[in-house]
Structure formats: structure tokens, C-alpha cells
C-alpha atoms as a PDB file:
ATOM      1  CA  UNK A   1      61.798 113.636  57.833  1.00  0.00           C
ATOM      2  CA  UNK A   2      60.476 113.563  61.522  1.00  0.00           C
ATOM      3  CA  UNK A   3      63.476 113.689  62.715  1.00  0.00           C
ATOM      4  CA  UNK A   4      65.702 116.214  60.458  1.00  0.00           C
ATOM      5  CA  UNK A   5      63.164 118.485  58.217  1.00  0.00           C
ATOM      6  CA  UNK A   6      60.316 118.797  60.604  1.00  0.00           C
ATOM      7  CA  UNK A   7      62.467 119.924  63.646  1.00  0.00           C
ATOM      8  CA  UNK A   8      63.734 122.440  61.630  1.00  0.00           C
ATOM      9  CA  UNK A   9      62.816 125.963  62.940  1.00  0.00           C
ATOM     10  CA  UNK A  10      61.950 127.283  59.268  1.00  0.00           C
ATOM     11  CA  UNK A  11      60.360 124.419  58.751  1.00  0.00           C
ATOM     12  CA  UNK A  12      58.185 124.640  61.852  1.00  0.00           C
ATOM     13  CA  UNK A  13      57.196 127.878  60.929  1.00  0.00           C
ATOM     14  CA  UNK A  14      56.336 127.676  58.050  1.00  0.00           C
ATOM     15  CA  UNK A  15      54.562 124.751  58.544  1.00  0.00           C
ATOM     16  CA  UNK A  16      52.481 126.182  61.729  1.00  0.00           C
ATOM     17  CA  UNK A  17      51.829 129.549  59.486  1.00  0.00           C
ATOM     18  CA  UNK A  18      50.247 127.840  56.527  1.00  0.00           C
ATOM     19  CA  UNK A  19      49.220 124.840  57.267  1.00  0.00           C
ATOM     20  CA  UNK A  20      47.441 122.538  59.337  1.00  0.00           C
ATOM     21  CA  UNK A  21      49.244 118.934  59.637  1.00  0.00           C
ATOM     22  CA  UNK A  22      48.111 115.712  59.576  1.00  0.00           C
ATOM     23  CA  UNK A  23      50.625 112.783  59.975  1.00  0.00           C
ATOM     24  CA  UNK A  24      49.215 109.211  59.468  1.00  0.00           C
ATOM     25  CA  UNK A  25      51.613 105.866  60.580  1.00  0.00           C
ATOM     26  CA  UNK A  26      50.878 103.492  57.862  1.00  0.00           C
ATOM     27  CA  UNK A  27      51.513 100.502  59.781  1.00  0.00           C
ATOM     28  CA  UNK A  28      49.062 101.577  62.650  1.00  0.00           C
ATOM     29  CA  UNK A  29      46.575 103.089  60.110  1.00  0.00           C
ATOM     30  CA  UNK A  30      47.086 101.460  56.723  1.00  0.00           C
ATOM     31  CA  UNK A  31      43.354 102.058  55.454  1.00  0.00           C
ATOM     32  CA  UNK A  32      45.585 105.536  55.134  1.00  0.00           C
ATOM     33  CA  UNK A  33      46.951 104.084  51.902  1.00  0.00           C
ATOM     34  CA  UNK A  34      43.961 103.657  50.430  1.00  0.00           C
ATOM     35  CA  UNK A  35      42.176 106.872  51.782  1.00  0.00           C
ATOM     36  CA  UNK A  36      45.024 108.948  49.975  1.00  0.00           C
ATOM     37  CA  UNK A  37      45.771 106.775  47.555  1.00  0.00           C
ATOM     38  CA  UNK A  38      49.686 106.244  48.600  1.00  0.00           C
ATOM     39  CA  UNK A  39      51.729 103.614  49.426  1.00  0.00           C
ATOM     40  CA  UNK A  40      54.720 104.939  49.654  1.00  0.00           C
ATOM     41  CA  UNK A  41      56.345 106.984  52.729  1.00  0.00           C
ATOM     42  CA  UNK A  42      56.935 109.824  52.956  1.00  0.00           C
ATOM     43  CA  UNK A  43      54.470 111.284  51.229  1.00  0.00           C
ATOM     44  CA  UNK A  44      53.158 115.439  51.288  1.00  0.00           C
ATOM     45  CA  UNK A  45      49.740 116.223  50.059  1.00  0.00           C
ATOM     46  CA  UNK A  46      48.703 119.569  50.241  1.00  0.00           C
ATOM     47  CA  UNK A  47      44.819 119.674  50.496  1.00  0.00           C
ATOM     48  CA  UNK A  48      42.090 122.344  51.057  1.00  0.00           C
ATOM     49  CA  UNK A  49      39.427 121.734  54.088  1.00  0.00           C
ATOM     50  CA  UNK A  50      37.336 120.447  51.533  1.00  0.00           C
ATOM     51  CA  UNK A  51      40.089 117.579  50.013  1.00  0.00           C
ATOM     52  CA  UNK A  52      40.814 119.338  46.958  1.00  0.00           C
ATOM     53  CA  UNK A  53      44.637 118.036  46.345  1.00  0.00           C
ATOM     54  CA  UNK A  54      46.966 120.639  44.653  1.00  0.00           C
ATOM     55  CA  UNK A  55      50.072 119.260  45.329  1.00  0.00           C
ATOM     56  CA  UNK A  56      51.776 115.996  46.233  1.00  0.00           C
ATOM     57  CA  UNK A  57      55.420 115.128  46.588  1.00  0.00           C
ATOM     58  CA  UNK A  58      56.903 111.021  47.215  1.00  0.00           C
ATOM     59  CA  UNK A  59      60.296 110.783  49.292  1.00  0.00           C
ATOM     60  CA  UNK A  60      62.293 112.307  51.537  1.00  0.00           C
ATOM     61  CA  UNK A  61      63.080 116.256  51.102  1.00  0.00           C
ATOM     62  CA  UNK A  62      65.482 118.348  53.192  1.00  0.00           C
ATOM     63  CA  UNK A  63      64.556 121.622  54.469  1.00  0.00           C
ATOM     64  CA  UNK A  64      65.467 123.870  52.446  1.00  0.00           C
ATOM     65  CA  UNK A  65      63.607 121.565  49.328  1.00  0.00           C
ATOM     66  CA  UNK A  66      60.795 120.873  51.501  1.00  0.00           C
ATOM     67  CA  UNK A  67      59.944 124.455  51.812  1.00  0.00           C
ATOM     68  CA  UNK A  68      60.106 124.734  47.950  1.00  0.00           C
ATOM     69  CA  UNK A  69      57.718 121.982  47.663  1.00  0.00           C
ATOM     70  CA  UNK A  70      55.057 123.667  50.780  1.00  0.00           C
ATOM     71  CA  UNK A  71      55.727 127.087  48.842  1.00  0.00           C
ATOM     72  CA  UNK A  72      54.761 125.390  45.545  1.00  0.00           C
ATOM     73  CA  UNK A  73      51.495 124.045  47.088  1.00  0.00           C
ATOM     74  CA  UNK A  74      50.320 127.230  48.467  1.00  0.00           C
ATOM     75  CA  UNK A  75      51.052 128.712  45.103  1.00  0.00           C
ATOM     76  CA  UNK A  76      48.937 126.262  43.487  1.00  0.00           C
ATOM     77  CA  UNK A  77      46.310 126.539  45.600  1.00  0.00           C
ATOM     78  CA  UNK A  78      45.984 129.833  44.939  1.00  0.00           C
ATOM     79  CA  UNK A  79      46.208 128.989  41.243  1.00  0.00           C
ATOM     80  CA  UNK A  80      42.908 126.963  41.130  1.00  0.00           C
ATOM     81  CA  UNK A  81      41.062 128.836  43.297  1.00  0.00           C
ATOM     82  CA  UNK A  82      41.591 132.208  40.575  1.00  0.00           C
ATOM     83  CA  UNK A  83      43.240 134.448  43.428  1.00  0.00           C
ATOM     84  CA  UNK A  84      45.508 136.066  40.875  1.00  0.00           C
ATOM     85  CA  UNK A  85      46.737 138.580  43.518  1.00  0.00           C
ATOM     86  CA  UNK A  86      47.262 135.870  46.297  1.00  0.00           C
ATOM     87  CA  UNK A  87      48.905 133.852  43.395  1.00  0.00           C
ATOM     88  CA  UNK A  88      51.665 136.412  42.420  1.00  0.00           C
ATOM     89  CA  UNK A  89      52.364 136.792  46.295  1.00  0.00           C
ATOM     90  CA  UNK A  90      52.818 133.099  46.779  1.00  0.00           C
ATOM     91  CA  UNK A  91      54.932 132.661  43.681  1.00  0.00           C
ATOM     92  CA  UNK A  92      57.407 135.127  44.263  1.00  0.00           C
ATOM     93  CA  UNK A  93      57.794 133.270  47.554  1.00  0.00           C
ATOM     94  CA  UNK A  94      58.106 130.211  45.779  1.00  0.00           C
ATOM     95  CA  UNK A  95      60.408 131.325  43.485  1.00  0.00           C
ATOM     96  CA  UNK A  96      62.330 132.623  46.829  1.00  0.00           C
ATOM     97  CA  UNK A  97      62.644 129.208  48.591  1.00  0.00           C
ATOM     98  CA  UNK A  98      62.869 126.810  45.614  1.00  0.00           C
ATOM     99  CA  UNK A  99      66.328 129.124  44.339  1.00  0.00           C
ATOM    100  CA  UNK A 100      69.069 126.694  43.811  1.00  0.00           C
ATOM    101  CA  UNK A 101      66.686 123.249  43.506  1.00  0.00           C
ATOM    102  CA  UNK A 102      66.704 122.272  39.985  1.00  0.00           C
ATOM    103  CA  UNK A 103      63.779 120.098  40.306  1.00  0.00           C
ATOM    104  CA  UNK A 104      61.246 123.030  41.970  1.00  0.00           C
ATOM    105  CA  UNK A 105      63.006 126.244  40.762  1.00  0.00           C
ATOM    106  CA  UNK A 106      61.980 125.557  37.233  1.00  0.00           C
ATOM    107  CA  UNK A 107      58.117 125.170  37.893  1.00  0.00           C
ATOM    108  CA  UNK A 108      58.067 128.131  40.622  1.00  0.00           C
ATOM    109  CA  UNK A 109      59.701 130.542  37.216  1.00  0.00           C
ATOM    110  CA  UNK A 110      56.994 129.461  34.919  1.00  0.00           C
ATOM    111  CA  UNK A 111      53.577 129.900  37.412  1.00  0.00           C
ATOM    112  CA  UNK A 112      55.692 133.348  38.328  1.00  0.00           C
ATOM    113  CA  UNK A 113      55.456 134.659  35.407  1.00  0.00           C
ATOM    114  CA  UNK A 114      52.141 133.044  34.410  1.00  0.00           C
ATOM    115  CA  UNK A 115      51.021 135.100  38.043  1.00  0.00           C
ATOM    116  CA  UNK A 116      52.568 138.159  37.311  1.00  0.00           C
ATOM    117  CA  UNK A 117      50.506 138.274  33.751  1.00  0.00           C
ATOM    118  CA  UNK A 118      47.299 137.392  35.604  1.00  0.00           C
ATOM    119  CA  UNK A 119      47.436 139.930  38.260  1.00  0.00           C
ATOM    120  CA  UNK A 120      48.658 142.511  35.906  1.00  0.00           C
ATOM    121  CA  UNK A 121      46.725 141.958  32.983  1.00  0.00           C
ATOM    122  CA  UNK A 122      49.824 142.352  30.971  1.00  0.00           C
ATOM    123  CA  UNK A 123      50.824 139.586  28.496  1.00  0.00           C
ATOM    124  CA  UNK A 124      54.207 141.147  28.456  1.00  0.00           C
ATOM    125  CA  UNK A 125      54.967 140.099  32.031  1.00  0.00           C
ATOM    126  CA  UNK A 126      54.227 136.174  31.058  1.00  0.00           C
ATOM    127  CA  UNK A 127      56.799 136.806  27.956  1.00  0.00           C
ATOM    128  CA  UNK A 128      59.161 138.042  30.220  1.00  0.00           C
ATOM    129  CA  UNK A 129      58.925 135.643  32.982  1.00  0.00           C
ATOM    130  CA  UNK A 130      59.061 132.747  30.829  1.00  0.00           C
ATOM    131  CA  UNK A 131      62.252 134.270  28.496  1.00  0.00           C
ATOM    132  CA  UNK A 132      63.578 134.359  32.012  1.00  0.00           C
ATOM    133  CA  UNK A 133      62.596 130.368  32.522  1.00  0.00           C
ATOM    134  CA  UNK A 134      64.252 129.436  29.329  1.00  0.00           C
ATOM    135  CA  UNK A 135      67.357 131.436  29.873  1.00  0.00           C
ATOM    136  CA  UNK A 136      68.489 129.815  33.167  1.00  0.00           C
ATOM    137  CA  UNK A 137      66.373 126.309  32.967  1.00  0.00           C
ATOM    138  CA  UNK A 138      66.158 125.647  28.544  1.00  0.00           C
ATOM    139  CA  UNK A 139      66.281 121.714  29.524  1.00  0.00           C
ATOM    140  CA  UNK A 140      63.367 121.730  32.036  1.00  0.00           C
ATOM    141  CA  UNK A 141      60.357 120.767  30.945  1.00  0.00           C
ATOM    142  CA  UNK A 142      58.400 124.103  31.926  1.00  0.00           C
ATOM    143  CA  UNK A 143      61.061 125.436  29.524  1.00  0.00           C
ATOM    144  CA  UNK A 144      59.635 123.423  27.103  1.00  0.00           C
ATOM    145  CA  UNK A 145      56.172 124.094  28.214  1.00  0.00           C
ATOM    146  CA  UNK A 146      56.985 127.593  27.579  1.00  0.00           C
ATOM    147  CA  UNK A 147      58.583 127.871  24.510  1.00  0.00           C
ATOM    148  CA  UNK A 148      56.070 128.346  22.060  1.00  0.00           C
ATOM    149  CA  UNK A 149      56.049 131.781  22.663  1.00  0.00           C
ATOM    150  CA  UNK A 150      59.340 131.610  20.868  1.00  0.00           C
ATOM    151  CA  UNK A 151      57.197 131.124  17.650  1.00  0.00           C
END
């Protein structure tokens, strides 16, 4: 990833606007695997100052998936901390950058519309949002997650 997602301009912004990276050589520093309980490389934790994980992804992602992934994490962090209006913000963006990756797209739907019902108070918006889910994604699992609504 060093040397094709992180030079990536995108990438490099994004990273540099919302986050603040550490990189750890397992080799040199293997108590590294143990710290964050990882042994496998790559591997993207998204963590508050405080190490409160809220997102972690194994293997090697291109650009345009690795900003899906990042967007995801900010979204979730969001998420636990109860910023409803920070967490509608950062899941339209995730929602934005995860288009077109079947493995990320899915996910960024369901917390968009779970968001959008949170911020506005209106159960109709998480109905919505997650008909929406369903529609284009019915064999992904936050499909499934969702589909009790269906009765």
C-alpha cells in the first residue's frame, strides 16, 4: 500500500485531513503484533486518542476502496460517540466514496439511513434508507440485517 494507495493524492488528503497516522514495521517492532492484536500486514485500525477501535480492515485496498474503508471509520466513530449530526455528515460521505465497492457500499447504505433517522428523529427516513439497501444490495448481509422491517 506504501507504495500505490498511500501516494495517492486523495489518499494523502484525506488521510492528512482526518487522521493522524501511525505506521509500525512488524519485523523491526513485532511487540506491534501483540500491542494491536494483528499479525497480519497490512492492517488499518482506526482508533480515538484514547484507543477506542471502531474500525479495522486486513489486506491490501486500492484507493478508491481504501477511502471507503477511512470514510467508514470516521462514520463509526461518530456512531459510538452519539454525534447523530456528525454521523449523517460522515455517512453520506461514506456512502459517496464506498459507491461501486460491493463489500463497503452495502454497510455505508444501512448506517445512512440508520443516521438520517437519528438526526432527524424520523423513523421514516431509516425505512427509507434501508428499502433503498435492500433494493440495490438484497444479498448483503446489512440487507438482511435490515429486513425485518419488511414484517
Amino acid at each position: 500500500m506504501g507504495a500505490v494507495t498511500y501516494p495517492n493524492p486523495e489518499v494523502a488528503a484525506f488521510i492528512a485531513e482526518y487522521f493522524i497516522p501511525v505506521q509500525f514495521n512488524v519485523v523491526e517492532q513485532p511487540e506491534a503484533i501483540d500491542r494491536f492484536n494483528s499479525a497480519w500486514t497490512p492492517t488499518l485500525i482506526v482508533q480515538d486518542a484514547a484507543g477506542r477501535e471502531y474500525r479495522r480492515s486486513l489486506g491490501y485496498l486500492d484507493a478508491p476502496r481504501f477511502l471507503g474503508e477511512m470514510a467508514l471509520g470516521r462514520l463509526m466513530e461518530s456512531v459510538h460517540r452519539r454525534d447523530d449530526t456528525a454521523a449523517y455528515e460522515r455517512a453520506k460521505d461514506a456512502v459517496r466514496r464506498a459507491k461501486g465497492d460491493a463489500a463497503r457500499e452495502p454497510e455505508a447504505l444501512y448506517f445512512e439511513a440508520v443516521a438520517a433517522y437519528k438526526a432527524a428523529h424520523d423513523p421514516a427516513r431509516l425505512k427509507e434508507g434501508w428499502e433503498r439497501l435492500m433494493e440495490r444490495f438484497p444479498e448483503s448481509d446489512w440487507a438482511k440485517k435490515a429486513s425485518f422491517i419488511r414484517g
